[in-house]
Protein backbone atom coordinates (compact mmCIF):
# COMPACT_ATOMS: atom_id res chain seq x y z
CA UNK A 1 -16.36 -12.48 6.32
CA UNK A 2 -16.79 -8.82 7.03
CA UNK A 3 -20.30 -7.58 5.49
CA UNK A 4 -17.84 -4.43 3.78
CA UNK A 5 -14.72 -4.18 2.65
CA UNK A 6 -14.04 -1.01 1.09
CA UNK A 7 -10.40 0.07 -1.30
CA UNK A 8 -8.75 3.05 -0.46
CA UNK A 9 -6.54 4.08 -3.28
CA UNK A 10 -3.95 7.59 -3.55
CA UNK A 11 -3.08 8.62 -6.63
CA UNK A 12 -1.37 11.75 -8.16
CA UNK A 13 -0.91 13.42 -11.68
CA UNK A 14 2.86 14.24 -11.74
CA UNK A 15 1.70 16.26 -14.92
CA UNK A 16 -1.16 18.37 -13.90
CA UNK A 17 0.00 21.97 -13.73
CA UNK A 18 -1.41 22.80 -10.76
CA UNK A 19 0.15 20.26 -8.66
CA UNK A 20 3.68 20.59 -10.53
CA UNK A 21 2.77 24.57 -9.39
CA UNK A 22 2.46 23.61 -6.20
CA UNK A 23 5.22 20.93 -6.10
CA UNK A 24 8.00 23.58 -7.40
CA UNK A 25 7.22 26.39 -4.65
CA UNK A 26 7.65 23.84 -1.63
CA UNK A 27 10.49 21.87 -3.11
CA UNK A 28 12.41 24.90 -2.98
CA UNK A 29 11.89 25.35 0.68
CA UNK A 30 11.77 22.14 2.26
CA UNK A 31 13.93 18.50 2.24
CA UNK A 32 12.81 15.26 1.15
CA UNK A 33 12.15 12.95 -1.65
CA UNK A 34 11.49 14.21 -4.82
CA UNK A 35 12.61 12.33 -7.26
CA UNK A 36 10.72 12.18 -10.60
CA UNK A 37 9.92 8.42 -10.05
CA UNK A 38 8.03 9.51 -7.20
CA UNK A 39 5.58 11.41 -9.27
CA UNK A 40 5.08 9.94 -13.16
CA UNK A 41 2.05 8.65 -14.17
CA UNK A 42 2.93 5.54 -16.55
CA UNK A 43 -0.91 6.27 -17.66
CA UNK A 44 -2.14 3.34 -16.38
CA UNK A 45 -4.86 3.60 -13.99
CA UNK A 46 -7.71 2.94 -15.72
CA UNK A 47 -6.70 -0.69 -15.95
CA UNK A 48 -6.17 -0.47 -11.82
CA UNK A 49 -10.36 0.38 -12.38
CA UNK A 50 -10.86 -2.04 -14.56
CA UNK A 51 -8.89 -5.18 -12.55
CA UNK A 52 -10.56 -3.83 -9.44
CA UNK A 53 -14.20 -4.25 -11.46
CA UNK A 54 -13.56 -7.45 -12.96
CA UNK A 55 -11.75 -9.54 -9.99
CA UNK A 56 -12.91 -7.83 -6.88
CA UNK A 57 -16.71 -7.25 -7.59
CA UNK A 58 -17.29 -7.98 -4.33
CA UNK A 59 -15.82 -4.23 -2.93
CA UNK A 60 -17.98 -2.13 -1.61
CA UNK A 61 -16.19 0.83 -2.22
CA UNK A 62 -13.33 2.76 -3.44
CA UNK A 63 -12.30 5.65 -2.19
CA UNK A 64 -9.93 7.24 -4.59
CA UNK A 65 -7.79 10.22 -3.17
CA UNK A 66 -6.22 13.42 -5.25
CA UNK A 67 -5.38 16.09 -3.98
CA UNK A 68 -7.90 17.92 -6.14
CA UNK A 69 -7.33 16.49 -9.97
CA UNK A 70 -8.73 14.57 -11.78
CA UNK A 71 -7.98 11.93 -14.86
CA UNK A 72 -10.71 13.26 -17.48
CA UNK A 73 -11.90 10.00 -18.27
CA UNK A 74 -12.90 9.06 -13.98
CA UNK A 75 -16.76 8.96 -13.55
CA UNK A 76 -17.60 10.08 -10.46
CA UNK A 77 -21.17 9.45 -10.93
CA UNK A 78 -20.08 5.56 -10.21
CA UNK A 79 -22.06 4.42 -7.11
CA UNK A 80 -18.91 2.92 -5.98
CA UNK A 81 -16.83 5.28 -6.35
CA UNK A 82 -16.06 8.08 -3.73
CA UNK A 83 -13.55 11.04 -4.48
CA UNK A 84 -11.58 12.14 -1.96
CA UNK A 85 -9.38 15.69 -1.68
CA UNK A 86 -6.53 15.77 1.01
CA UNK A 87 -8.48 18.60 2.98
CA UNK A 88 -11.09 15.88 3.10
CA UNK A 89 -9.34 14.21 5.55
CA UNK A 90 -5.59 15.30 6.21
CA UNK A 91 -5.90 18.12 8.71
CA UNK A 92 -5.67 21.68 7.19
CA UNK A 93 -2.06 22.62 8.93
CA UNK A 94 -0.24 19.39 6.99
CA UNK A 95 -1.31 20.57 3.90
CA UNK A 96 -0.30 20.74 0.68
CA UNK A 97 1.37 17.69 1.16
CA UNK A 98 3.88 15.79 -1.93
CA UNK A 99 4.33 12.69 0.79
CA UNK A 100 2.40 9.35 0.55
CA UNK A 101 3.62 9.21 4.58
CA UNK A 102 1.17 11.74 5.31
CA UNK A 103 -1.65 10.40 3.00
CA UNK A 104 -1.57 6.88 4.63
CA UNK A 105 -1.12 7.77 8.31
CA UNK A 106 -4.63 9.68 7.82
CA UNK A 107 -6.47 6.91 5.93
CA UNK A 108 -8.86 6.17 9.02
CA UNK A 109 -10.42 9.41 9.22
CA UNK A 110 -12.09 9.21 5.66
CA UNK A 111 -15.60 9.57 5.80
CA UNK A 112 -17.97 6.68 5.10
CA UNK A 113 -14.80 4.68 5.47
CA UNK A 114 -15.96 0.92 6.41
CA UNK A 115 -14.19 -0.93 9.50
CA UNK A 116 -12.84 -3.14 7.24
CA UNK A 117 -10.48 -1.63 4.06
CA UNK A 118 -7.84 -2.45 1.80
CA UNK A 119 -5.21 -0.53 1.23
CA UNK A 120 -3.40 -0.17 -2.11
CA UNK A 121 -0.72 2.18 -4.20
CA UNK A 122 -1.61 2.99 -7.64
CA UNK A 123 1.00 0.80 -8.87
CA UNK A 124 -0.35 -2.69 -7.84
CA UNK A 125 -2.99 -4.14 -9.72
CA UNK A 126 -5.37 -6.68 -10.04
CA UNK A 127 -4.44 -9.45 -12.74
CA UNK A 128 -6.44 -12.78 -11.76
CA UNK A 129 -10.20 -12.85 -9.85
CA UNK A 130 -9.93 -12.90 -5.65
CA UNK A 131 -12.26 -13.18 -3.23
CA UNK A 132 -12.85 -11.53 0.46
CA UNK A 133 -11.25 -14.59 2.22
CA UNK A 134 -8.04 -13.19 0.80
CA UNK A 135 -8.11 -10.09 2.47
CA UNK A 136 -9.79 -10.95 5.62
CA UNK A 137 -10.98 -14.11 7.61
CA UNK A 138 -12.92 -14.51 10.99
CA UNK A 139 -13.19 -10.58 10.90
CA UNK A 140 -9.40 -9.93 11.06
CA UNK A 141 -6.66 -9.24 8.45
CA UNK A 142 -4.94 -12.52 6.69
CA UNK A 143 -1.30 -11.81 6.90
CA UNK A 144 2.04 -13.12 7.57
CA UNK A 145 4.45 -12.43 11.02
CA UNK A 146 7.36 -13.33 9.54
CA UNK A 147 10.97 -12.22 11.36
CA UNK A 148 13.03 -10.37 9.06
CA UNK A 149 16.36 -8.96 9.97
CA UNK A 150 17.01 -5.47 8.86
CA UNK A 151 19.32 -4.85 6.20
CA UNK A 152 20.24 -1.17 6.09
CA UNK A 153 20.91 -0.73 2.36
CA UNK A 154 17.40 -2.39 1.66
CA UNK A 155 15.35 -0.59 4.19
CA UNK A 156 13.77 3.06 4.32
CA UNK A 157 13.64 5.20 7.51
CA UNK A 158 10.17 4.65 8.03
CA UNK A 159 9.83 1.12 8.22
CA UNK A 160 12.98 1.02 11.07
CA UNK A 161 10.76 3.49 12.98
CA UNK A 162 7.60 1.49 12.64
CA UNK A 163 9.76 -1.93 13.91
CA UNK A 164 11.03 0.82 16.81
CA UNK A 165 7.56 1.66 18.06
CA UNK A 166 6.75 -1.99 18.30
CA UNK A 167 9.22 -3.13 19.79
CA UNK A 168 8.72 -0.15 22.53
CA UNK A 169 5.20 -1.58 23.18
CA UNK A 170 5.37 -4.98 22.86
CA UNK A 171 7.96 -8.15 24.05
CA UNK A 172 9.08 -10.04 21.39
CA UNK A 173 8.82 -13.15 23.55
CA UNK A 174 5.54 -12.66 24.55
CA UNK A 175 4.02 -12.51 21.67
CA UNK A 176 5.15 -15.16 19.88
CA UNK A 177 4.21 -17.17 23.51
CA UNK A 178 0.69 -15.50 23.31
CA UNK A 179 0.12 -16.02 19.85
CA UNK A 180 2.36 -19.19 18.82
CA UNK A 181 0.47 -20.57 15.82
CA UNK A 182 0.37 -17.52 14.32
CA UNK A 183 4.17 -16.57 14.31
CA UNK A 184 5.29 -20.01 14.12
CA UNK A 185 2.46 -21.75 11.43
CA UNK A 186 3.84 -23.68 8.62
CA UNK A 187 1.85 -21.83 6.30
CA UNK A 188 4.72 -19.86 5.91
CA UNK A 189 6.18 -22.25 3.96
CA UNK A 190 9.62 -21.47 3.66
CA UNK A 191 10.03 -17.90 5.60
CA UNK A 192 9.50 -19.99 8.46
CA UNK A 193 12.72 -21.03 8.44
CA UNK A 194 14.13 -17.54 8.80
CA UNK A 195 11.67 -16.66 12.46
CA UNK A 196 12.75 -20.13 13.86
CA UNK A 197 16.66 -18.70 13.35
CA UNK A 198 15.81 -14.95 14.57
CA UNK A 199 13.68 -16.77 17.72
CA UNK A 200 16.47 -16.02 20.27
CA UNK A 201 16.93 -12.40 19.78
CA UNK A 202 15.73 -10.40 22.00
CA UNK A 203 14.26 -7.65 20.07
CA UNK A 204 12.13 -7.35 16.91
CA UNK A 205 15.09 -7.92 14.29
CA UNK A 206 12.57 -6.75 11.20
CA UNK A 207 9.70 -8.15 10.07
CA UNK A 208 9.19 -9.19 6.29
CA UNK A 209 6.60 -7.00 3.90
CA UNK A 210 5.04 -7.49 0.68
CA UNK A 211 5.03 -5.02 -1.54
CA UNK A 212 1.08 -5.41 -2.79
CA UNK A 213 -2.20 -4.30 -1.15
CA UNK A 214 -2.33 -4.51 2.62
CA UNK A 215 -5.86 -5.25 4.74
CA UNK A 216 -6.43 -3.40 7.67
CA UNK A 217 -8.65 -2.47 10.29
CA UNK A 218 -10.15 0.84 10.77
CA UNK A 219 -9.53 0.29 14.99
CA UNK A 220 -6.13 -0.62 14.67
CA UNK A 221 -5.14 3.33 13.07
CA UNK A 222 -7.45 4.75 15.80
CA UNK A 223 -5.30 2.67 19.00
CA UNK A 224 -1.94 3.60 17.39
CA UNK A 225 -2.85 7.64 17.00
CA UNK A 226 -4.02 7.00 20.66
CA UNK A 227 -0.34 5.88 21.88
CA UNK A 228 1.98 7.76 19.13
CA UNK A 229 0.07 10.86 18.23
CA UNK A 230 2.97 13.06 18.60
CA UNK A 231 5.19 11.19 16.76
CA UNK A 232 2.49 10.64 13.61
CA UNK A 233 1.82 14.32 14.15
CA UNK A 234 5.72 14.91 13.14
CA UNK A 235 5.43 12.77 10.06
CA UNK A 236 2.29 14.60 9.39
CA UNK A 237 4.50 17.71 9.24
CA UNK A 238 7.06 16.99 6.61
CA UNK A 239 5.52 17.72 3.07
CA UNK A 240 8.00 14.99 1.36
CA UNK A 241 8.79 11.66 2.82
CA UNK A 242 11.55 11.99 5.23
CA UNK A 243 13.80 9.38 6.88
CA UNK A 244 12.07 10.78 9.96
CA UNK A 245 8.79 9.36 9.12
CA UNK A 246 6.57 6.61 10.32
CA UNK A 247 4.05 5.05 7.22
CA UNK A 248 1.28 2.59 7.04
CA UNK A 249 3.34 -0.60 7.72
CA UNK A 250 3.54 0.61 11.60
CA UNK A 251 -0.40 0.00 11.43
CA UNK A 252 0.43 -3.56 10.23
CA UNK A 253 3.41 -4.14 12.31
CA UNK A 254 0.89 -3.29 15.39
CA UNK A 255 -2.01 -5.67 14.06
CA UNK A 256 0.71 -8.29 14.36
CA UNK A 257 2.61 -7.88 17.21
CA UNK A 258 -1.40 -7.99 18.77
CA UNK A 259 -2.29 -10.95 17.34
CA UNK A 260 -5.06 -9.10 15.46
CA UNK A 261 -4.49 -11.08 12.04
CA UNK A 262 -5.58 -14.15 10.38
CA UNK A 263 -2.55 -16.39 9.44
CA UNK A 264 -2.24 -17.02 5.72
CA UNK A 265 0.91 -16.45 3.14
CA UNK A 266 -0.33 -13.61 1.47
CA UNK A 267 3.13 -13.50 -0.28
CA UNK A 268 1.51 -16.13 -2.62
CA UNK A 269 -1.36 -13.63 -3.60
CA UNK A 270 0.85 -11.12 -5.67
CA UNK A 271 4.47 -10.53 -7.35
CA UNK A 272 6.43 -7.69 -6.80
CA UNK A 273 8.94 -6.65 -9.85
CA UNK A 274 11.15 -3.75 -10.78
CA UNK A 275 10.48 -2.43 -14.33
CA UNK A 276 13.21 -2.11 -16.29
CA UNK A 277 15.07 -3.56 -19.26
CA UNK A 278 15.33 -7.55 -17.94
CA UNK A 279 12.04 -7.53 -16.50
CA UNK A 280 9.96 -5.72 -18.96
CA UNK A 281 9.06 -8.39 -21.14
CA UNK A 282 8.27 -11.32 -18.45
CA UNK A 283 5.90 -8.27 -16.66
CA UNK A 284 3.92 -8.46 -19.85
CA UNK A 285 3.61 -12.13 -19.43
CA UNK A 286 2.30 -12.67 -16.42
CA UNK A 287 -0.26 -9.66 -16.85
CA UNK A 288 -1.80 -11.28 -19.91
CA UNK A 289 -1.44 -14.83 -18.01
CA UNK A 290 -2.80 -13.93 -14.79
CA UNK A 291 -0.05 -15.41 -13.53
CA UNK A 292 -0.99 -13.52 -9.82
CA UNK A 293 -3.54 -12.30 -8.44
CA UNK A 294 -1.82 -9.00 -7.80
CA UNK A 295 1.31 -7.32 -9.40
CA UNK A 296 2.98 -4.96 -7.98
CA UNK A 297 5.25 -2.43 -11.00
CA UNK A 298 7.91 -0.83 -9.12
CA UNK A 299 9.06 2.48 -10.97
CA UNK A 300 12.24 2.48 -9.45
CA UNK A 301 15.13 4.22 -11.76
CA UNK A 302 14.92 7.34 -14.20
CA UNK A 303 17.23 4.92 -16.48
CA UNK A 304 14.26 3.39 -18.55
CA UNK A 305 12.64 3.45 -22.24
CA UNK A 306 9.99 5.18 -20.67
CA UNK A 307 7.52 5.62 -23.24
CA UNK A 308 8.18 2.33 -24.97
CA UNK A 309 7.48 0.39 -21.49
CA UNK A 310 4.40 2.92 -20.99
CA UNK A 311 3.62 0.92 -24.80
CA UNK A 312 3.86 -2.08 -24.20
CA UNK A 313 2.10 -2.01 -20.54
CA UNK A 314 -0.98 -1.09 -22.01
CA UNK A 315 -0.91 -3.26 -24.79
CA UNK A 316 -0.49 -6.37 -22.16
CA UNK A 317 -3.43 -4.67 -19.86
CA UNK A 318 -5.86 -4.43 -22.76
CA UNK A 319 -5.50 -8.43 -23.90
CA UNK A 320 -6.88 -8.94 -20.25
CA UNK A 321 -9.34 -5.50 -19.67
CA UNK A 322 -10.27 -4.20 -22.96
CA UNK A 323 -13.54 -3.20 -21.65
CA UNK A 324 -14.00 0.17 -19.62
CA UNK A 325 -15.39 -0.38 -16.61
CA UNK A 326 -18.21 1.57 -14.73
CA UNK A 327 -15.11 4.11 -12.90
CA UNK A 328 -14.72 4.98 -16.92
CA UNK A 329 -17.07 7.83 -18.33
């Protein structure tokens, strides 16, 4: 196992005034997303603290990024906890930015970032204990290649661009030859059925993601800028996510398509669910059964009982984290 694994984690406060300031001036000038859902905070993150505490002692760090606030309650005397601003690490020209595009492709150059980091969104969080082996194994991400074919309805710009860059620098044929047992491993359970019937195209048709935390490799974001600079240098210039726009999953589609990874179904690690009125109440199970290691709450319509959900949320976090944690002042 890697001797550090560190958590990077973005967050914003869709209610601090000084980022809604901000926020108003350049959605009037520019286009992208910028929907509400984007932005709300379901008020939740000190639980995120708390999961990451109880079932991942074994981090290093956490490097928690803002672009300059602050919840009130954050201690940021914790010795594992580092703050970080956008101008920390974004460079001045792409700044302010409202696009978690911009945030991710960036993530590398975070100081006292180690080699070896997890990445996560504010909305997945730790239920059930893990340990390193999960994220990483024989110094290399544990992940899946899976083929997926691309369903336009389903998919955003930026992962079609990511599978477009691949598939620019690397033969599909060659590396599943190269790296058989890792495409074609039976630890895939049943996805494997889907690559064995998308082995004959030519191309990269898609390849399948999990929407929960993502291992990666500090060397893997530095050989990508290397080869695609200018085109992460465009998504760096659009202050809302665009259909233009390359994100994080090009790092992982890279690590893959290089054999870089450890095998494994991470797919089993965590859930990924939609909030809203049919799923609501089986969320709140599995939080306060640890059904998964990981769940990821997708925010994903403005058609909700928002502060009756933010209610009972909390209620199902405290049964399993009613204890602050050292983040927590």
């Amino acid at each position: 196992m890697p001797d550090e694994i560190d958590i990077v984690l973005p967050w914003v406060d869709g209610n601090d005034p000084v980022w809604r300031l901000r926020f108003d001036c350049f959605s009037d000038l520019e286009k992208g997303d910028k929907r509400n859902i984007r932005f709300r905070d379901w008020g939740l993150l000190q639980y995120w603290f708390r999961g990451v505490e109880k079932f991942a002692p074994w981090i290093r760090k956490i490097h928690f990024i803002t672009s300059g606030e602050l919840p009130e309650w954050i201690n940021l005397e914790s010795p594992k906890l580092n703050w970080v601003k956008h101008e920390d690490y974004i460079p001045q020209e792409f700044l302010p930015t409202f696009s978690s595009n911009v945030i991710e492709i960036f993530m590398h150059r975070i100081k006292d970032l180690s080699e070896h980091f997890i990445y996560f969104n504010d909305d997945v969080f730790l239920t059930a204990p893990t340990k390193p082996a999960d994220y990483f194994y024989k110094q290399l991400p544990t992940d899946f290649a899976i083929l997926d074919p691309i369903v336009p309805r389903d998919v955003y710009g930026s992962y079609v661009n990511g599978i477009h860059v691949v598939d620019r620098y690397f033969s599909k044929r060659k590396v599943v030859e190269q790296h058989f047992s890792k495409w074609i491993n039976l630890k895939y359970g049943k996805y494997l059925l889907k690559s064995m019937l998308l082995l004959p195209w030519r191309h990269f048709p898609g390849l399948l993601v999990a929407h929960i935390s993502q291992p990666y490799r500090k060397t893997t974001f530095e050989e990508v800028w290397d080869v695609e600079q200018l085109l992460l240098l465009e998504t760096a210039k659009s202050r809302f996510r665009s259909q233009a726009d390359v994100n994080q999953w090009l790092f992982r589609f890279w690590h893959l398509a290089k054999g870089d990874f450890s095998p494994k179904n991470t797919l089993k690690r965590g859930r990924y669910v939609s909030m809203d009125s049919t799923t609501i109440d089986a969320i709140c199970g599995w939080i306060q059964g640890g059904e998964w290691q990981e769940i990821c709450l997708n925010d994903v319509t403005e058609d909700v009982d928002f502060e009756r959900y933010k209610q009972m949320l909390h209620e199902a976090f405290e049964h399993i984290l009613p204890e602050k944690s050292n983040f927590e002042k």
